[in-house]
Every structure is written in C-alpha cells, then in structure tokens.
N, C-alpha and C. Protein backbone atom coordinates (compact mmCIF):
# COMPACT_ATOMS: atom_id res chain seq x y z
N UNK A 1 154.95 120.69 30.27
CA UNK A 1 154.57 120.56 28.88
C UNK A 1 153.81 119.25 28.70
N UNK A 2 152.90 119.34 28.12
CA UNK A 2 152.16 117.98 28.03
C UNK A 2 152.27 117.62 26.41
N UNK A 3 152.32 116.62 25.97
CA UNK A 3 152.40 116.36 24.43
C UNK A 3 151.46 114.60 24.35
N UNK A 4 150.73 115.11 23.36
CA UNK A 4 149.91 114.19 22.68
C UNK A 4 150.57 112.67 22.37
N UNK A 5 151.40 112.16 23.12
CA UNK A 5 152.63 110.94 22.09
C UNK A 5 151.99 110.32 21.48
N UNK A 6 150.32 109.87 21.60
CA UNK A 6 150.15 108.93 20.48
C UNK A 6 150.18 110.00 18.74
N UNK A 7 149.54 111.13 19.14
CA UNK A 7 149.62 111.70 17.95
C UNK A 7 150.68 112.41 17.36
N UNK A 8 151.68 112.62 18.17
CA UNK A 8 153.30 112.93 17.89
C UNK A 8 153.54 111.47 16.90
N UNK A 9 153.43 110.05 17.87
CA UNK A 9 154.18 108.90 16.78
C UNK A 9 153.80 108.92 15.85
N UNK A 10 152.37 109.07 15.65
CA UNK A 10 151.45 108.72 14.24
C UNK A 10 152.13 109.94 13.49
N UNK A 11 152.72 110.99 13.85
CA UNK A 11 152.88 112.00 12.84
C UNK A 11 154.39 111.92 12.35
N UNK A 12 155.02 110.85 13.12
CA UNK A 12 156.54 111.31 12.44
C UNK A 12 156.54 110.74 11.24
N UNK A 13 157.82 111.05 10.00
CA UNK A 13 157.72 110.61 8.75
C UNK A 13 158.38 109.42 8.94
N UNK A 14 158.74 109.15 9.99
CA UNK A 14 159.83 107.27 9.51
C UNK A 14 159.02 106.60 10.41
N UNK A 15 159.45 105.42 10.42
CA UNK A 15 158.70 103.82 11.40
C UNK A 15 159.59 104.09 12.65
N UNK A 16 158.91 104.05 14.16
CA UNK A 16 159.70 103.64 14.78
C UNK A 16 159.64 101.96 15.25
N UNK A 17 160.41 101.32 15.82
CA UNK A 17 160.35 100.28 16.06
C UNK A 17 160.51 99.49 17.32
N UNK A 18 161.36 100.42 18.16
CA UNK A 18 161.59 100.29 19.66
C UNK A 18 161.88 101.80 19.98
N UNK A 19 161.61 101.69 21.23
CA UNK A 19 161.84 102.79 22.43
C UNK A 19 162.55 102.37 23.42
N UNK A 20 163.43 103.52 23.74
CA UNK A 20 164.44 103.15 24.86
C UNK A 20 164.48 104.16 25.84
N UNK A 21 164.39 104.05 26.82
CA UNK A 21 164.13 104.85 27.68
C UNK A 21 165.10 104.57 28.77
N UNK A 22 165.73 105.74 29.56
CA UNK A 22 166.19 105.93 30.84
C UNK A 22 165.41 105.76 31.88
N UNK A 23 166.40 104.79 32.62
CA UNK A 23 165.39 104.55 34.47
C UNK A 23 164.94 105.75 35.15
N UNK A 24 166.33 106.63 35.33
CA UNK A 24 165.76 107.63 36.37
C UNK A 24 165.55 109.41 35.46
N UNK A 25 164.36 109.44 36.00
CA UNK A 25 163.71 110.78 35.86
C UNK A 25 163.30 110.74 34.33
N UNK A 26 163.10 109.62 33.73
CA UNK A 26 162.27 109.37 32.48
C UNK A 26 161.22 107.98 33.17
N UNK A 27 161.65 107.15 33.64
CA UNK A 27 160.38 106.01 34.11
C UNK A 27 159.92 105.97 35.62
N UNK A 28 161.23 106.85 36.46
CA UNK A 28 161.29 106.27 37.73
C UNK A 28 161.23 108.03 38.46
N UNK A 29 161.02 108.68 39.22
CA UNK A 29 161.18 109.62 39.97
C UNK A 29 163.14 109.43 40.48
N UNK A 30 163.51 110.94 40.57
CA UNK A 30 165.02 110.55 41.35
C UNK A 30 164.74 111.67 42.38
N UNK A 31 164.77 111.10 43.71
CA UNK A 31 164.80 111.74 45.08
C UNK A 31 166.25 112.37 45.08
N UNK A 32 166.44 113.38 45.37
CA UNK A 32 166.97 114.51 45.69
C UNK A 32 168.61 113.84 47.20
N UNK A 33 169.41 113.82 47.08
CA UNK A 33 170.49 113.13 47.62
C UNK A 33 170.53 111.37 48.06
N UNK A 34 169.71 110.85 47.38
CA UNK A 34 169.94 109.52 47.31
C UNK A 34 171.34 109.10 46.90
N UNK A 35 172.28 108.32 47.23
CA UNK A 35 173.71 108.22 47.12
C UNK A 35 173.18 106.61 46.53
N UNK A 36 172.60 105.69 46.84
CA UNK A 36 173.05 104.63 46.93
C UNK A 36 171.92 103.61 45.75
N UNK A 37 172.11 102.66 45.01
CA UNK A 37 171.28 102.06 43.92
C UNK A 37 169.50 102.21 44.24
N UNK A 38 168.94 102.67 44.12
CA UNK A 38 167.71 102.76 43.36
C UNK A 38 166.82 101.44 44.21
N UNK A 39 167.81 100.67 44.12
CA UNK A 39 166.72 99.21 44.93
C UNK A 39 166.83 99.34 46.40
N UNK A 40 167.82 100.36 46.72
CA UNK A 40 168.03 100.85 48.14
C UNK A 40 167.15 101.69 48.88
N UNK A 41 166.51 102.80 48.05
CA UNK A 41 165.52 103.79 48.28
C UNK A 41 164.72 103.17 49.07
N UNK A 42 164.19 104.09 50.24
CA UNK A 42 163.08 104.09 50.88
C UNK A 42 161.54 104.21 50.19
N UNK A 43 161.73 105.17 48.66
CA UNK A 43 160.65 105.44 48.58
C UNK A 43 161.37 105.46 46.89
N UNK A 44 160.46 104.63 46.40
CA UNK A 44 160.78 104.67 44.85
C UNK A 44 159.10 104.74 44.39
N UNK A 45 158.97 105.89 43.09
CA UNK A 45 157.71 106.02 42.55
C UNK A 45 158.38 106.31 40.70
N UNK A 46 157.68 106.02 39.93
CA UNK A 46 156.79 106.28 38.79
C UNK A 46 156.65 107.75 38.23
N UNK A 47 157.21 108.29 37.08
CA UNK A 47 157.02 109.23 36.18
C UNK A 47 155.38 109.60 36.73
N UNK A 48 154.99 110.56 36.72
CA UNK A 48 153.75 111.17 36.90
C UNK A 48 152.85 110.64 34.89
N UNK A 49 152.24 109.37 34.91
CA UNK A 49 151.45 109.58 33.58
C UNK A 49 152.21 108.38 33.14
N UNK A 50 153.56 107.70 33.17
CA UNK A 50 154.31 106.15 32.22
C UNK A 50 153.77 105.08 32.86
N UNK A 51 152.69 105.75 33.95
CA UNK A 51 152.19 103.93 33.90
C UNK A 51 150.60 104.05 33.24
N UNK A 52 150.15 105.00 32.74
CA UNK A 52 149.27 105.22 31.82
C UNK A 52 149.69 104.69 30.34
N UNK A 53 151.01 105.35 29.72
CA UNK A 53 151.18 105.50 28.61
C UNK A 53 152.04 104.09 28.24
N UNK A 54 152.90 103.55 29.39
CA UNK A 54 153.52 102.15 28.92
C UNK A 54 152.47 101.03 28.19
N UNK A 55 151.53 101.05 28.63
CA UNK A 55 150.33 99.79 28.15
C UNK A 55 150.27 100.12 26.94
N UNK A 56 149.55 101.32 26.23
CA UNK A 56 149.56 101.83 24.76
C UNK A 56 150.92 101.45 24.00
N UNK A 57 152.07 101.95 24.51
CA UNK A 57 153.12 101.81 23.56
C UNK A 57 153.66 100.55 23.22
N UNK A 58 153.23 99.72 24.67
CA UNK A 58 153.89 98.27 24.03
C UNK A 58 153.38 97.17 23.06
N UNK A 59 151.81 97.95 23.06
CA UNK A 59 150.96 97.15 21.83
C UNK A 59 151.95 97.47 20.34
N UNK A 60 152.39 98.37 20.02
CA UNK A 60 153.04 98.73 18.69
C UNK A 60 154.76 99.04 18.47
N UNK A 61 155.00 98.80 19.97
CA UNK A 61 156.70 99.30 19.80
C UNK A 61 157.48 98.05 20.57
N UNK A 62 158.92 97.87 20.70
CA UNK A 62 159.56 97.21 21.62
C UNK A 62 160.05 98.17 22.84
N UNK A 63 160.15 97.80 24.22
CA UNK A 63 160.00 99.15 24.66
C UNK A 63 161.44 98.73 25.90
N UNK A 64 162.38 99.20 25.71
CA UNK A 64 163.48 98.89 26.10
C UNK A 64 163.78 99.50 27.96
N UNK A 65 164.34 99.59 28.55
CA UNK A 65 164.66 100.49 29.57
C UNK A 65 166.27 100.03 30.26
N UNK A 66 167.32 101.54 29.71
CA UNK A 66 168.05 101.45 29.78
C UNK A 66 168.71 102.52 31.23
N UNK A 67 169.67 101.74 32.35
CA UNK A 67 170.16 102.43 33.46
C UNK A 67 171.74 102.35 33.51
C-alpha cells in the first residue's frame, strides 16, 4: 500500500505535534530468527522509503523512536 503522508498529515482535522515510531519493522527491517539485540545483527537495513520521508517530517514534527 503506498499512501501520500504528506497529504494524509495536511488532511487530518487536529495538529499533530510529534511522531513516535517503533524501531523494528516501522524504521528498521526485522530479519527473520534473529534472537539477539539489533546492535548484534550482521545485517541491519532501513524501512524501504523512511530514509526518504524522515528529512520531510522533521522540518514540522518532533519525531520520536521508540524500542
């Protein structure tokens, strides 16, 4: 599913003010039987498109990231 977010925010009826987001499988990829912290991984990558869209959002939001 692809969605427009700048034109989703501009359309909601309230202010947002911060964004909070989850580490894994919202900012970070999660490999498939990894057991052990995240800084352990052999191979850590990036949401397909949040390192596009992080630059835009932090001009107008606080942008949190919660694990």
């Amino acid at each position: 599913m692809n969605i427009d977010i700048r034109k989703y925010l501009n359309e909601l009826k309230f202010e947002i003010q911060a964004i909070f987001f989850d580490w894994g499988n919202t900012l970070m990829k999660f490999f498939p039987g990894q057991e052990s912290p995240m800084a352990t991984w052999d191979n850590v990558a990036a949401i397909d498109g949040v390192l596009d869209i992080l630059p835009c959002l932090q001009n107008n939001y606080r942008l949190f990231v919660l694990s």
